[in-house]
Protein backbone atom coordinates (compact mmCIF):
# COMPACT_ATOMS: atom_id res chain seq x y z
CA UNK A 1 1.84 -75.86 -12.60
CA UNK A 2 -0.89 -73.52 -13.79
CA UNK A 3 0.48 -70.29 -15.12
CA UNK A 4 -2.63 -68.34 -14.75
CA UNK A 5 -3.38 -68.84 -11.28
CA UNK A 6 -0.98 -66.52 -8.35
CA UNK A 7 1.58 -68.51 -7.25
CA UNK A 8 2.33 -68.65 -3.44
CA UNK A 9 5.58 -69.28 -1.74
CA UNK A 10 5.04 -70.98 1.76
CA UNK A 11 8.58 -71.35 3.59
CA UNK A 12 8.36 -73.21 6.95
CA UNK A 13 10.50 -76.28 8.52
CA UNK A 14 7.70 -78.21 9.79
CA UNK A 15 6.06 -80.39 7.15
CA UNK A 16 2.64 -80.34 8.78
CA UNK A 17 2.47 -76.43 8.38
CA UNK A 18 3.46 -76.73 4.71
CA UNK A 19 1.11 -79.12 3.99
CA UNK A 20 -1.97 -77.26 5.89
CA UNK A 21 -0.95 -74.53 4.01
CA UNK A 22 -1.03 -76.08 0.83
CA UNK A 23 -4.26 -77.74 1.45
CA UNK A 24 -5.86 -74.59 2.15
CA UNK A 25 -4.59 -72.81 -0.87
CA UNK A 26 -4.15 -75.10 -3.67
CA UNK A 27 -8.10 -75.22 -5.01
CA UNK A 28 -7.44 -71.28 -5.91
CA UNK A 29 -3.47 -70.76 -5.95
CA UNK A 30 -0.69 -73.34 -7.43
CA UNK A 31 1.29 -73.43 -4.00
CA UNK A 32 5.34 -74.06 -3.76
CA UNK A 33 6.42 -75.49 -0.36
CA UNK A 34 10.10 -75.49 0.87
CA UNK A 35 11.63 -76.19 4.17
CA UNK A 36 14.43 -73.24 4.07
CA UNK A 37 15.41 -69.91 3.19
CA UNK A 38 18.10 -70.65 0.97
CA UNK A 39 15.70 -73.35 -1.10
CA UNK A 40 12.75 -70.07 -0.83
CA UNK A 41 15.23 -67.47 -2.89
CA UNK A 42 15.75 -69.76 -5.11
CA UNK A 43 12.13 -70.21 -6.16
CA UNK A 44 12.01 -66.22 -5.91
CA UNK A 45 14.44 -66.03 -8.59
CA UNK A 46 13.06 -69.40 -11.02
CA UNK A 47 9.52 -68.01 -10.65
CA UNK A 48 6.76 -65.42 -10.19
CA UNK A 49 5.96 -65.27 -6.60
CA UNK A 50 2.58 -63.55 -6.00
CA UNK A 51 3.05 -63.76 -1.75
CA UNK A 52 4.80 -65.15 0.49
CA UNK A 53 4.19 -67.35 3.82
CA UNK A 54 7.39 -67.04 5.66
CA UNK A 55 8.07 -68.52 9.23
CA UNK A 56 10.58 -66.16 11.32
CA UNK A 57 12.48 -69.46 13.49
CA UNK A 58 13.89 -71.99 11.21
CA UNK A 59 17.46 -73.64 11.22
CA UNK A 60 19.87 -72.14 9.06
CA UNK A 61 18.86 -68.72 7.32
CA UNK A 62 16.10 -67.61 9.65
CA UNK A 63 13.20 -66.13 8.69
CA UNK A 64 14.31 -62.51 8.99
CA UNK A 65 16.87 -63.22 6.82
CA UNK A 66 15.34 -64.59 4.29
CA UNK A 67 13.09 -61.80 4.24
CA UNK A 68 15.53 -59.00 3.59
CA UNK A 69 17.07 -61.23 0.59
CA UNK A 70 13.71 -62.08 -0.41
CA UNK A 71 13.86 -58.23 -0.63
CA UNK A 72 16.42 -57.64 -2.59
CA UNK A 73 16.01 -60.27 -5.50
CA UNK A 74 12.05 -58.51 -5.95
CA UNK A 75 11.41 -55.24 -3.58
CA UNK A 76 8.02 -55.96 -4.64
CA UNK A 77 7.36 -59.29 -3.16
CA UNK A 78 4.41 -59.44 -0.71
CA UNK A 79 5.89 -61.29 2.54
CA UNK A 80 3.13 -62.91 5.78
CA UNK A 81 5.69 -63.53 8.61
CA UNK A 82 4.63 -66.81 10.57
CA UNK A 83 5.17 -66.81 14.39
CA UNK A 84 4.30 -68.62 17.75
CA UNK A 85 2.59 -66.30 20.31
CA UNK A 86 6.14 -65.71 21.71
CA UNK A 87 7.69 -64.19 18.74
CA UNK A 88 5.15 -61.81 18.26
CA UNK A 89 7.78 -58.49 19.18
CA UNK A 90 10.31 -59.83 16.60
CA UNK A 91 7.29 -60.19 13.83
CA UNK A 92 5.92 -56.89 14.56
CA UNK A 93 9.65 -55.65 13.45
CA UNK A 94 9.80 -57.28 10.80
CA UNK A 95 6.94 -54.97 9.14
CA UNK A 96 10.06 -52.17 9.43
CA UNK A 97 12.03 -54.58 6.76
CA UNK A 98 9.74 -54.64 4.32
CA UNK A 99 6.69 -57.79 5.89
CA UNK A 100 3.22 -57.18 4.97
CA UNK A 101 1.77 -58.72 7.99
CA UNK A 102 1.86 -61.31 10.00
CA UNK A 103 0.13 -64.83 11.44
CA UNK A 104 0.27 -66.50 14.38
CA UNK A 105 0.21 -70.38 15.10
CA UNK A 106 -2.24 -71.67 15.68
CA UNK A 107 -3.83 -69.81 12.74
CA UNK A 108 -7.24 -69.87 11.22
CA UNK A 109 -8.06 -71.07 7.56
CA UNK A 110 -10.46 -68.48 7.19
CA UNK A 111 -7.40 -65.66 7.94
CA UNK A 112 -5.05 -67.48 5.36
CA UNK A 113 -7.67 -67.50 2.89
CA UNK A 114 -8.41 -64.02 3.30
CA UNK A 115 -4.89 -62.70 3.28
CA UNK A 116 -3.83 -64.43 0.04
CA UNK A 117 -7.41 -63.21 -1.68
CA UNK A 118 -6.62 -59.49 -0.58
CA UNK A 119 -2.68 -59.60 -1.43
CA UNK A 120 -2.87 -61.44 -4.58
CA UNK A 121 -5.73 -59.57 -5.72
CA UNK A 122 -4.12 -55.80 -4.80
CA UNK A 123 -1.45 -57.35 -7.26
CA UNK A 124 -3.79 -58.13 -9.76
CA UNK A 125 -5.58 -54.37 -9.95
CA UNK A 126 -2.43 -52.62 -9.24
CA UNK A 127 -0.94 -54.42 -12.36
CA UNK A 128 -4.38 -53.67 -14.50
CA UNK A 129 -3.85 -50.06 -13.28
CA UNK A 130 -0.40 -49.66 -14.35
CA UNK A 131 -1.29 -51.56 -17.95
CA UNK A 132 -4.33 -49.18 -18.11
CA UNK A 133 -2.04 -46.39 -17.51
CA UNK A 134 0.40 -47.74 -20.42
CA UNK A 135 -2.53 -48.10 -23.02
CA UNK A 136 -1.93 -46.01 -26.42
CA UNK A 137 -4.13 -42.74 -25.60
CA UNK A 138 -6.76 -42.13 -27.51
CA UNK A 139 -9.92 -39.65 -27.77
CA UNK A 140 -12.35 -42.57 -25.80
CA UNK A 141 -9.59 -43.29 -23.18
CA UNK A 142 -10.47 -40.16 -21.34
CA UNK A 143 -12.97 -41.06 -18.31
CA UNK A 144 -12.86 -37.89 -16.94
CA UNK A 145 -14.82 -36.60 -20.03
CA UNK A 146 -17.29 -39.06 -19.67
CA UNK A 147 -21.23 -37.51 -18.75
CA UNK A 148 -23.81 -36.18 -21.25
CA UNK A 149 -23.79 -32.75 -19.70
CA UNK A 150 -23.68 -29.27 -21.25
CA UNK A 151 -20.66 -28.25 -19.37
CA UNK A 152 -18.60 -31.74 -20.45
CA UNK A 153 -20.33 -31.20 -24.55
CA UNK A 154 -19.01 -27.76 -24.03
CA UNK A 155 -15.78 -28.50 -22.60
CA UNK A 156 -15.00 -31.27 -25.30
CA UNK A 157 -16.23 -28.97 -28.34
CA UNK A 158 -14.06 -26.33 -27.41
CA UNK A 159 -11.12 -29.47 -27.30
CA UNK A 160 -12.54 -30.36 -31.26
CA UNK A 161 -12.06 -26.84 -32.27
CA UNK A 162 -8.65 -25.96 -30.40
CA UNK A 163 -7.08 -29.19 -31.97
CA UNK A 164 -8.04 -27.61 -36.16
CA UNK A 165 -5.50 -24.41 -35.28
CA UNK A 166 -2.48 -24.48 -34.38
CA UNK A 167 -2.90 -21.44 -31.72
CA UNK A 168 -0.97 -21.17 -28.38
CA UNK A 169 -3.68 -22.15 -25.57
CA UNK A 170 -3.92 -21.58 -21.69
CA UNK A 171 -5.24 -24.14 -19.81
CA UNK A 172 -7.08 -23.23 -16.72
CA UNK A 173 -8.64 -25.12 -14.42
CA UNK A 174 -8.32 -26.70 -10.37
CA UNK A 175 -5.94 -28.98 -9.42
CA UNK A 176 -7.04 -32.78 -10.53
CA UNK A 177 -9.33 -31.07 -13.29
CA UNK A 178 -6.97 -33.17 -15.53
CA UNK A 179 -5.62 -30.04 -17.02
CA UNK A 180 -2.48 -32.66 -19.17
CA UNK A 181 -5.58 -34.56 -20.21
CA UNK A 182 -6.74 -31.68 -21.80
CA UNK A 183 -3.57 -30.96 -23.72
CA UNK A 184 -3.08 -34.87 -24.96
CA UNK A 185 -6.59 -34.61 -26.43
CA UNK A 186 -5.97 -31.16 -28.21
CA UNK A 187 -2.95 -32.77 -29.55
CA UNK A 188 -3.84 -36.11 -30.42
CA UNK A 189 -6.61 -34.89 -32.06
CA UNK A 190 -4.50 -32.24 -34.21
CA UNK A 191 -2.43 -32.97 -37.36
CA UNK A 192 0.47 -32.71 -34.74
CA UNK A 193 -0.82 -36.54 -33.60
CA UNK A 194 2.14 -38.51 -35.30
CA UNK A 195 4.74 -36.64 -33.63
CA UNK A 196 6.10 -36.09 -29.72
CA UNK A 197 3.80 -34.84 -26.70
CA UNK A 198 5.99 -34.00 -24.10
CA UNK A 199 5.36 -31.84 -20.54
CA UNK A 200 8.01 -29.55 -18.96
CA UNK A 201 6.95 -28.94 -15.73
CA UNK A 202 7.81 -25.75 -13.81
CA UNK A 203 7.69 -26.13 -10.26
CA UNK A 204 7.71 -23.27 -7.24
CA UNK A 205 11.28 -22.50 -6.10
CA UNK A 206 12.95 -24.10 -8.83
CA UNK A 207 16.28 -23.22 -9.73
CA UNK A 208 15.58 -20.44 -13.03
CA UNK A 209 18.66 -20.92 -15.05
CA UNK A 210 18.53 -24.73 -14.93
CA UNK A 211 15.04 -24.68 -15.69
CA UNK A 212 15.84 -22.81 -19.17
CA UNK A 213 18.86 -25.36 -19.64
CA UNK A 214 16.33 -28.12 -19.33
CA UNK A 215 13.81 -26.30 -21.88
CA UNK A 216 15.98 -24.69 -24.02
CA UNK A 217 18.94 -26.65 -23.97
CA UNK A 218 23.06 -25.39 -23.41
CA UNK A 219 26.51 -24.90 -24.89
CA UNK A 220 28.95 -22.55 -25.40
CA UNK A 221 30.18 -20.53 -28.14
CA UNK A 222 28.46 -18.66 -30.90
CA UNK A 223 27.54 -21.20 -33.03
CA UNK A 224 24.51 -24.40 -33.04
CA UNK A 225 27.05 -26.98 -34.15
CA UNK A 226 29.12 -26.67 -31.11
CA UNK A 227 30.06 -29.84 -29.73
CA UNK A 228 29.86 -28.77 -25.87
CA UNK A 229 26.44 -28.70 -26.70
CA UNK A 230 23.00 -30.20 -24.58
CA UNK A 231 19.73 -30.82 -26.36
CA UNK A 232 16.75 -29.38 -24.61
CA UNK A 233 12.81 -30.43 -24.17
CA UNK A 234 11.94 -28.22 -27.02
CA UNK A 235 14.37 -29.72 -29.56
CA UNK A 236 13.22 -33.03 -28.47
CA UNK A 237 9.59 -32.17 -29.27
CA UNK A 238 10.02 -30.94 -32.90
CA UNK A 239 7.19 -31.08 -34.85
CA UNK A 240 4.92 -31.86 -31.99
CA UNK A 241 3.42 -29.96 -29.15
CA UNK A 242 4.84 -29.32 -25.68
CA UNK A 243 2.86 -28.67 -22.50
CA UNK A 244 4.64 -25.88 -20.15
CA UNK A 245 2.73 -26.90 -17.12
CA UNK A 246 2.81 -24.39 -14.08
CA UNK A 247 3.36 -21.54 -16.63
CA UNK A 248 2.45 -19.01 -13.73
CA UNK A 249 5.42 -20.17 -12.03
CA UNK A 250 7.44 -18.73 -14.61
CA UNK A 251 10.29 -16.49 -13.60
CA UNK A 252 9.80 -12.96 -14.88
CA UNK A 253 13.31 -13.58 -17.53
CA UNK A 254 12.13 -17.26 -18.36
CA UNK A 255 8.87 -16.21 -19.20
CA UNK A 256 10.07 -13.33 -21.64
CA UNK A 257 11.74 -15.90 -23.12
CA UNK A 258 8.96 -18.38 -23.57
CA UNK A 259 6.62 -15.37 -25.18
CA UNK A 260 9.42 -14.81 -27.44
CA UNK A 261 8.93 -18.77 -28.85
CA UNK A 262 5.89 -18.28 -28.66
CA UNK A 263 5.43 -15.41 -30.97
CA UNK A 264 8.14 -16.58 -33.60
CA UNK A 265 9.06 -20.17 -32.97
CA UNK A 266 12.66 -18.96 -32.68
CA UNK A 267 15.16 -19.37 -29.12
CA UNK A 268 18.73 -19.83 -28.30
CA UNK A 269 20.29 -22.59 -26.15
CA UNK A 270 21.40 -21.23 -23.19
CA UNK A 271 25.08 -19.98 -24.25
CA UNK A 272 24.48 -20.35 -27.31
CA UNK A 273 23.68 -16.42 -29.09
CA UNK A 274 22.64 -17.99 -32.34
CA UNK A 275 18.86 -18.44 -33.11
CA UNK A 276 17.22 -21.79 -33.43
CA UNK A 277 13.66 -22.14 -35.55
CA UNK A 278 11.69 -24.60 -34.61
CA UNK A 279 8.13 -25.96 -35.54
CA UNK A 280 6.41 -26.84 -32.54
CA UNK A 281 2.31 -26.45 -30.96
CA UNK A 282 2.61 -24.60 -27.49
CA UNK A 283 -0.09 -25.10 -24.65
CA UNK A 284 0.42 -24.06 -21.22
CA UNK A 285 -1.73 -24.94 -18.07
CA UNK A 286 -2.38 -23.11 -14.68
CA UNK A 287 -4.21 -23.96 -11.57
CA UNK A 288 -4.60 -20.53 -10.83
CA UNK A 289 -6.54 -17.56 -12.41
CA UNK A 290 -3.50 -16.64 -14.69
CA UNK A 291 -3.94 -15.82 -18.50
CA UNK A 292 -0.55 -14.41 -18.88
CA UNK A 293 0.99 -11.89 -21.13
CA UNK A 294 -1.54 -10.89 -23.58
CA UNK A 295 0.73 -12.29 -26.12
CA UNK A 296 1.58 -15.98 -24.42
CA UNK A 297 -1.12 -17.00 -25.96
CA UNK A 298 -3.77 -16.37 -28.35
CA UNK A 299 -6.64 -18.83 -26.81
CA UNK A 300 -8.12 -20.24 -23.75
CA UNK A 301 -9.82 -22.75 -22.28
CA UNK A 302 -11.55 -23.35 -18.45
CA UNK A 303 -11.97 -26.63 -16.97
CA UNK A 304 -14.95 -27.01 -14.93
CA UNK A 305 -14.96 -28.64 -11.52
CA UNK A 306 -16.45 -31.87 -11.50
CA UNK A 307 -18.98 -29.87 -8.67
CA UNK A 308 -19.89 -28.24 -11.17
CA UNK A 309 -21.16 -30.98 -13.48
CA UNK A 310 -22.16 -33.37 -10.96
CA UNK A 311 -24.74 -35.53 -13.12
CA UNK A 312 -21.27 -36.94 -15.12
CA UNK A 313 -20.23 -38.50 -12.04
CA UNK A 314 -21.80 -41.84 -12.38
CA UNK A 315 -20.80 -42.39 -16.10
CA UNK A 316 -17.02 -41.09 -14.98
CA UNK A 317 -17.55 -43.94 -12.79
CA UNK A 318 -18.76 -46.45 -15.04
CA UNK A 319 -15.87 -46.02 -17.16
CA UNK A 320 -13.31 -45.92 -14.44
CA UNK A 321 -14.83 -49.71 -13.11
CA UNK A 322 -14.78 -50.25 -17.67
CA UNK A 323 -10.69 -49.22 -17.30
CA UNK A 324 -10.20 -51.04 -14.28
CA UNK A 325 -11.83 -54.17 -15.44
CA UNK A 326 -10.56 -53.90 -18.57
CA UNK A 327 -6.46 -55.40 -17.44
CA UNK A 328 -7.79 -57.62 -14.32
CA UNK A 329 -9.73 -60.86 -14.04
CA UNK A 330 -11.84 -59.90 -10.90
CA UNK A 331 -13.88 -57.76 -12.44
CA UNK A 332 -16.63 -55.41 -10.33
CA UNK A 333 -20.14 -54.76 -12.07
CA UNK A 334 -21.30 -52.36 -9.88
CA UNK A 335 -21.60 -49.02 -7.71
CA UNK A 336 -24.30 -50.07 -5.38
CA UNK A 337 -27.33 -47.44 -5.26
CA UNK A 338 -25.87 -45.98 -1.78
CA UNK A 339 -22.11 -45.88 -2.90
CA UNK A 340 -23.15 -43.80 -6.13
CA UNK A 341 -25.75 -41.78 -4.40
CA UNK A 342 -22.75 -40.78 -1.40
CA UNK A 343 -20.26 -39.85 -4.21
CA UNK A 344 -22.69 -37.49 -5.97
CA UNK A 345 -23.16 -35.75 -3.06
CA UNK A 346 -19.74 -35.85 -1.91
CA UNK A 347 -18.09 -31.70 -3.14
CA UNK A 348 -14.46 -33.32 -4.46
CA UNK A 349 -12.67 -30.60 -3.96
CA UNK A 350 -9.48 -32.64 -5.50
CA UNK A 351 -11.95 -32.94 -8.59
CA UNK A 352 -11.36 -35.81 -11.30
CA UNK A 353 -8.01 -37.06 -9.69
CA UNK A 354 -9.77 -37.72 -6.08
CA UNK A 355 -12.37 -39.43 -7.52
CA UNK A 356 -10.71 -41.89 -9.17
CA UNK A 357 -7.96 -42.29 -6.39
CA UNK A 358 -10.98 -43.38 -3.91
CA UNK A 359 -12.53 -45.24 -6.38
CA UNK A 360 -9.67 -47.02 -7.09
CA UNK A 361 -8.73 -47.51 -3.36
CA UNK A 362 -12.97 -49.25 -3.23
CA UNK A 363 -12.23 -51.11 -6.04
CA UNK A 364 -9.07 -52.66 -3.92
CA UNK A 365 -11.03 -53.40 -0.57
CA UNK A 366 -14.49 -54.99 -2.14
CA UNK A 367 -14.75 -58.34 -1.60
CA UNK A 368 -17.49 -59.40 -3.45
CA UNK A 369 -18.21 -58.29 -7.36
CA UNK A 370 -20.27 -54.86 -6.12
CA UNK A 371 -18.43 -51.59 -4.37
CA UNK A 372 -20.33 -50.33 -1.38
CA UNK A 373 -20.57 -47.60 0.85
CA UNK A 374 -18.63 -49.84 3.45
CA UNK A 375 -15.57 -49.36 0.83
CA UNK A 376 -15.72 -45.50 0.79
CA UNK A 377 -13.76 -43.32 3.23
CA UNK A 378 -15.31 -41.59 6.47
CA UNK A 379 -14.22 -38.48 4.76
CA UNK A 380 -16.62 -38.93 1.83
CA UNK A 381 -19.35 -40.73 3.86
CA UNK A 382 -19.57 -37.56 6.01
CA UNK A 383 -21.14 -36.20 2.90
CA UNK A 384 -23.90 -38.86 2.75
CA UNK A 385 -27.26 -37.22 2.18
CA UNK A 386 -28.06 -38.97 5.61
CA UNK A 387 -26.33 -35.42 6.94
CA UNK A 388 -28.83 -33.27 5.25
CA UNK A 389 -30.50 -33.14 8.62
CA UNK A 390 -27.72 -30.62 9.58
CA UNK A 391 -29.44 -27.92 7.58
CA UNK A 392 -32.94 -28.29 9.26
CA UNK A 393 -31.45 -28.36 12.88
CA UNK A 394 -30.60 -25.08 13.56
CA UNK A 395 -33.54 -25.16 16.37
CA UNK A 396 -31.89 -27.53 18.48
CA UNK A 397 -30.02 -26.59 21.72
CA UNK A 398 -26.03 -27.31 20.69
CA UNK A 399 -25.70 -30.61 23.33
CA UNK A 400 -28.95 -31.78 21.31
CA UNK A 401 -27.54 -30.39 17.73
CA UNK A 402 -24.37 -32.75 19.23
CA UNK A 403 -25.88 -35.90 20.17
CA UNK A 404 -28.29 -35.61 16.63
CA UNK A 405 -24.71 -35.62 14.68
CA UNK A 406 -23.32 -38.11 17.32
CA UNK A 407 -26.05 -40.43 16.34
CA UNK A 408 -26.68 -40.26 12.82
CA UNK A 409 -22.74 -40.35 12.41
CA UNK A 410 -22.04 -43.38 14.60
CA UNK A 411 -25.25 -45.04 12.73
CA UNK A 412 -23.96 -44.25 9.20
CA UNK A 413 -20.36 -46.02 10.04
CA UNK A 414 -22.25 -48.83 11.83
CA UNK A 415 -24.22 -49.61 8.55
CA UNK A 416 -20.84 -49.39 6.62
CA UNK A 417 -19.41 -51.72 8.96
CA UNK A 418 -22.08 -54.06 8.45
CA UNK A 419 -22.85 -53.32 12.98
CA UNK A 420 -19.78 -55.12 13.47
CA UNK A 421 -18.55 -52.92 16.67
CA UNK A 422 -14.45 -53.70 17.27
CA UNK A 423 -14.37 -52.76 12.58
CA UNK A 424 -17.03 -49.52 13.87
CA UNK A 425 -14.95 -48.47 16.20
CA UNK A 426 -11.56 -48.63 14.77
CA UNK A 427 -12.84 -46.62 12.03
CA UNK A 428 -14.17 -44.20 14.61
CA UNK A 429 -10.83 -43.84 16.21
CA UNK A 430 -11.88 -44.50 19.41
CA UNK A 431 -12.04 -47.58 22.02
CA UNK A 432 -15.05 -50.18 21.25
CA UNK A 433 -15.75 -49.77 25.34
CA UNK A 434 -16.34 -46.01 25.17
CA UNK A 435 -18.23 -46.97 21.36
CA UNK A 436 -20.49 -49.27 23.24
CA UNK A 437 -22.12 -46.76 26.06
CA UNK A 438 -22.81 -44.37 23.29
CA UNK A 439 -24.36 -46.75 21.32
CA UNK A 440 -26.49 -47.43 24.36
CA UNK A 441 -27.08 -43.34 25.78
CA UNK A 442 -28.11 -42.25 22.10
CA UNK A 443 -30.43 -44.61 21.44
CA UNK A 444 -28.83 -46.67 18.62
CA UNK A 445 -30.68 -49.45 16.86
């Protein structure tokens, strides 16, 4: 059995459905067929099972069962329930337990097909994902600095010369700017590289004292070599540099305490009156406009929005589809022309991180080796340039102003759905025999 092909489990009692099924899969899959549950857990434990065909009536350990145990030896298994027409209540359930899907008999090679590409192949990019995400960072790593723009040279040389001194810096900038991004390239970039980055987060309505437990550390007593005695973030990070993200969440007492480190490099453990020294590079980052105590620290920086810099966006891109390629065999070459032109437009008010969460969600649902506008949410094809007829409206009665939006919107999800009406109108929300008369009243060709 090939070990670089996905491996599919197909569990059924009736020989002629096994075999269909492996006749349909094997040119592109190495296929295991077994006639019962107990015979398909043990195949889930002896080997990697990609997805799973799994019929709900057979003798013995029924389908449901097998699913939930299926469940338990890999909650990560991806499970197609098979059913007649008359089971289809119980299969529905059985998406509560943990099912994918499911098919019913008599089912259509084209479906199978397309279910195995789309489950094995989420497998394959979420796995590439999580191995890009494990890569050893390093100063080229960072997509979201990607662009030849003066805001992104600017933002980058100010990185350069904040990683020569050994300063305290704020770190401003909107939620999904990539503010921790930031802070790993200021440090691995410093002499500080060869020892620990960590981030102590400080969340709203967090409990103060065992937030400076956690950062400071505990004990009791007067002395450091106590034995009843907890190391905290700070000790941990020794020699390195520590992000204190959500500094302006800071408690009035815990932040008198941070200034205190980070004007001498000195602190207790909580308990503990005698004071520790410490060699350590402090950053702190902030969504809001917050620079702090004028002695927190002694330099700043402010991310720009990627609105702001919107001519970076397709070379972000580009080497998001590099990083997603780079870990998984499928790989995409493009953006087409429509795609790239809709996300330039689009305002991203959840900045870097949005952009490559709906990039990565295209990346998941193309089909072919190019990511369309058809991949793209409604949310961010709303922003098409397509709508720029909005602006140049404002003479139109509000019924006409209506039916103009009506139109062009309906036409824009059409074209995304390649016209295919039942696909248009589920992603309108609304029933394809109230779709249909609109189609026909405004006009659409």
């Amino acid at each position: 059995m090939s070990s670089n092909r996905p491996c599919i489990l197909v569990v059924d009692d009736e020989e002629s459905i096994r075999d269909s099924f492996a006749l349909i899969l094997q040119d592109e899959y190495d296929v295991i067929a077994v006639s019962t549950g107990e015979a398909a857990l043990k195949k889930a434990v002896d080997h990697k099972i990609d997805l799973v065909f799994l019929d709900i009536r057979m003798p013995g350990m029924d389908g449901i069962e097998t699913l939930e145990r299926l469940k338990k030896i890999d909650p990560q298994i991806e499970v197609i329930m098979i059913t007649a027409v008359n089971d289809v209540q119980k299969a529905s359930e059985t998406v509560k337990i943990g099912a994918n899907n499911y098919i019913v008999k008599p089912f259509d090679v084209k479906e199978i097909l397309s279910i195995a590409k789309a489950i094995t192949r989420k497998k394959e990019i979420l796995s590439a994902a999580q191995k890009i995400k494990s890569k050893e960072e390093n100063f080229s790593d960072f997509a979201e600095f990607s662009g030849d723009s003066k805001s992104v040279k600017n933002t980058i040389s100010k990185i350069e010369q904040l990683s020569k001194s050994d300063t305290a810096v704020m770190i401003m900038g909107e939620s999904g700017t990539e503010k921790i991004s930031v802070a790993k390239m200021i440090h691995f970039l410093s002499n500080r590289k060869n020892y620990p980055f960590l981030i102590f987060d400080i969340g709203k309505n967090k409990n103060e004292n065992e937030i400076a437990k956690k950062l400071f550390g505990s004990g009791t007593g007067s002395s450091v070599y106590e034995l009843d005695k907890t190391i905290g973030v700070l000790e941990k990070c020794s020699g390195g540099t520590i992000l204190i993200n959500g500094i302006h969440n800071a408690p009035k007492d815990l932040l008198s305490k941070i200034i205190s480190l980070s004007e001498g490099k000195t602190f207790s453990r909580i308990g503990i009156s005698q004071e520790i020294k410490i060699d350590i590079r402090m950053l702190f980052s902030t969504n809001e406009d917050y620079l702090g105590p004028e002695n927190l620290a002694s330099d700043s920086i402010l991310i720009p929005p990627l609105r702001a810099r919107r001519e970076d966006i397709p070379d972000i891109c580009s080497k998001l589809l590099e990083d997603f390629n780079s870990a998984c065999p499928n790989k995409i070459k493009e953006i087409s022309h429509d795609a790239q032109e809709i996300l330039n437009t689009y305002p991203w008010p959840g900045n870097f991180e949005e952009l490559k969460s709906i990039l990565f969600n295209a990346y998941l649902t193309t089909s072919d080796k190019t990511i369309k506008a058809k991949n793209l949410p409604l949310s961010v094809l709303f922003w098409s340039p397509a709508f720029s007829y909005i602006d140049e409206a404002s003479m139109l009665s509000l019924d006409e102003l209506n039916n103009s939006f009506d139109r062009e919107f309906i036409l824009k999800v059409l074209k995304a759905t390649n016209f295919e009406i039942q696909a248009a109108a589920k992603a309108l929300g609304i029933n394809k025999n109230i779709l249909l008369p609109k189609i026909e009243t405004l006009e659409i060709k």
